[in-house]
Protein backbone atom coordinates (compact mmCIF):
# COMPACT_ATOMS: atom_id res chain seq x y z
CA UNK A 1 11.09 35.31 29.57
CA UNK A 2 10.19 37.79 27.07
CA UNK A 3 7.62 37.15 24.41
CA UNK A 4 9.85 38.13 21.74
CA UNK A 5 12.42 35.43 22.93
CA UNK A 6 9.56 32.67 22.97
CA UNK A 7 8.50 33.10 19.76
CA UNK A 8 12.38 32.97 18.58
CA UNK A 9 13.10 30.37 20.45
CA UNK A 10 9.38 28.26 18.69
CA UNK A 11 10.64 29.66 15.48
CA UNK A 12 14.12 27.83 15.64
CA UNK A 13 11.98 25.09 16.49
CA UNK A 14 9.83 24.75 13.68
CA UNK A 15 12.36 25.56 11.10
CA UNK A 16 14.64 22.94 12.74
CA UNK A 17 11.67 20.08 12.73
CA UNK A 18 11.09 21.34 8.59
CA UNK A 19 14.51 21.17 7.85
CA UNK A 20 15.54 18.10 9.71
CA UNK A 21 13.76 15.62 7.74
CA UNK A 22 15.18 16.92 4.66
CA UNK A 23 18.86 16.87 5.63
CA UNK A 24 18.66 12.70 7.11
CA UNK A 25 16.35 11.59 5.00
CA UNK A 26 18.85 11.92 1.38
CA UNK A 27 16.74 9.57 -0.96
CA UNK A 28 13.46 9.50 0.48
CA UNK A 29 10.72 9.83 -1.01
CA UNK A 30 8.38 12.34 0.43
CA UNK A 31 4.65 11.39 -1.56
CA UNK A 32 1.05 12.96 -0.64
CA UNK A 33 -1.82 10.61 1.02
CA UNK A 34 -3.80 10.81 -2.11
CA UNK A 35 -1.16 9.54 -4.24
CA UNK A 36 -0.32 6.58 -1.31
CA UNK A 37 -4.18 5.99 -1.04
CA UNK A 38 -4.66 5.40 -4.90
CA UNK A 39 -2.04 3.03 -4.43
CA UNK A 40 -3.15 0.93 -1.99
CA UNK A 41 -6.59 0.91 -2.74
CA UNK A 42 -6.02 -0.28 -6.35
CA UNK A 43 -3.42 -3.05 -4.32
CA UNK A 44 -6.43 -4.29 -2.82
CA UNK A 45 -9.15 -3.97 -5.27
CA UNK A 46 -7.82 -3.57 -9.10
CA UNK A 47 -11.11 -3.28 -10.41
CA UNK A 48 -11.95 -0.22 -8.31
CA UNK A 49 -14.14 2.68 -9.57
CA UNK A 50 -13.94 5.97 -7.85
CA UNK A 51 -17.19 7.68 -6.74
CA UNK A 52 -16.76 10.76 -8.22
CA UNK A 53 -14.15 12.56 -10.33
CA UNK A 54 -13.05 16.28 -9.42
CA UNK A 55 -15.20 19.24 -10.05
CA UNK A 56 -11.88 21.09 -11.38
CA UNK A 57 -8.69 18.99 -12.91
CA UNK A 58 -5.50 21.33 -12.69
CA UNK A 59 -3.54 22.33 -15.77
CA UNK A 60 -0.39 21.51 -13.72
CA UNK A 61 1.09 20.06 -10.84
CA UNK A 62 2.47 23.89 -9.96
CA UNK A 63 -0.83 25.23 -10.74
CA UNK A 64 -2.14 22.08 -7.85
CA UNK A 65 0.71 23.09 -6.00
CA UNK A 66 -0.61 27.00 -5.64
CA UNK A 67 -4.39 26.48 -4.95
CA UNK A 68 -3.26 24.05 -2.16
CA UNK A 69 -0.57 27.08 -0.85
CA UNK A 70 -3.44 29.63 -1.72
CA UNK A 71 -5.88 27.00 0.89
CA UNK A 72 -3.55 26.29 3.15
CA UNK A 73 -2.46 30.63 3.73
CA UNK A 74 -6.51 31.43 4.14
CA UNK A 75 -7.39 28.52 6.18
CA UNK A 76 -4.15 29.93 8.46
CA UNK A 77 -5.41 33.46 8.42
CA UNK A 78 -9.03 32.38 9.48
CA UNK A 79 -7.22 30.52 12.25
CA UNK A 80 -5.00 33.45 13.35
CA UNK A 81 -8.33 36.03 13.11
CA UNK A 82 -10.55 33.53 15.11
CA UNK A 83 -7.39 32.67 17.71
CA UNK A 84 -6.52 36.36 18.09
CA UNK A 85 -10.39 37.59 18.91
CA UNK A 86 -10.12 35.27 21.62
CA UNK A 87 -7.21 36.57 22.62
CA UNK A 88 -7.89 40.15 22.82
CA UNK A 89 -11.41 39.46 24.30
CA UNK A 90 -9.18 37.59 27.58
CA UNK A 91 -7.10 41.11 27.53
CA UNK A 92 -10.35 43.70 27.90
């Protein structure tokens, strides 16, 4: 099979297993693992201090929302460098 096809075919995939959840799941609720951790930690212990508070507090959730896009693209282009190296070193 050709590459081209394989990645077309993984593509379908992964838009399919994005899209999926969205389509079934009408009224869910879909919440971050900070937000579910506050929860249940203050659920266990009300009188619960943090640690530490955040060097930086967003102006906004969209302004949160684009430094966490902004990590997650870099962190995926370091990945796709370092992966690709290795790649092309197998090739030589």
């Amino acid at each position: 099979m050709a590459l081209w096809k394989k990645n077309l075919i993984l593509s379908i995939i992964v838009i399919v297993l994005a899209v999926l959840p969205l389509i079934t799941l009408k009224n869910a609720e879909f919440a971050g693992a900070d937000g579910l951790a506050e929860t249940a930690i203050t659920e266990i212990n009300p009188n619960y201090e943090p640690w530490f508070s955040s060097l930086y507090e967003p102006a906004s959730g969209e302004i949160e929302s684009l430094l966490f896009a902004v990590q997650a693209a870099l962190g995926a282009g370091v990945a796709g460098f370092i992966l690709g190296r290795i790649t092309a070193k197998k090739g030589e």
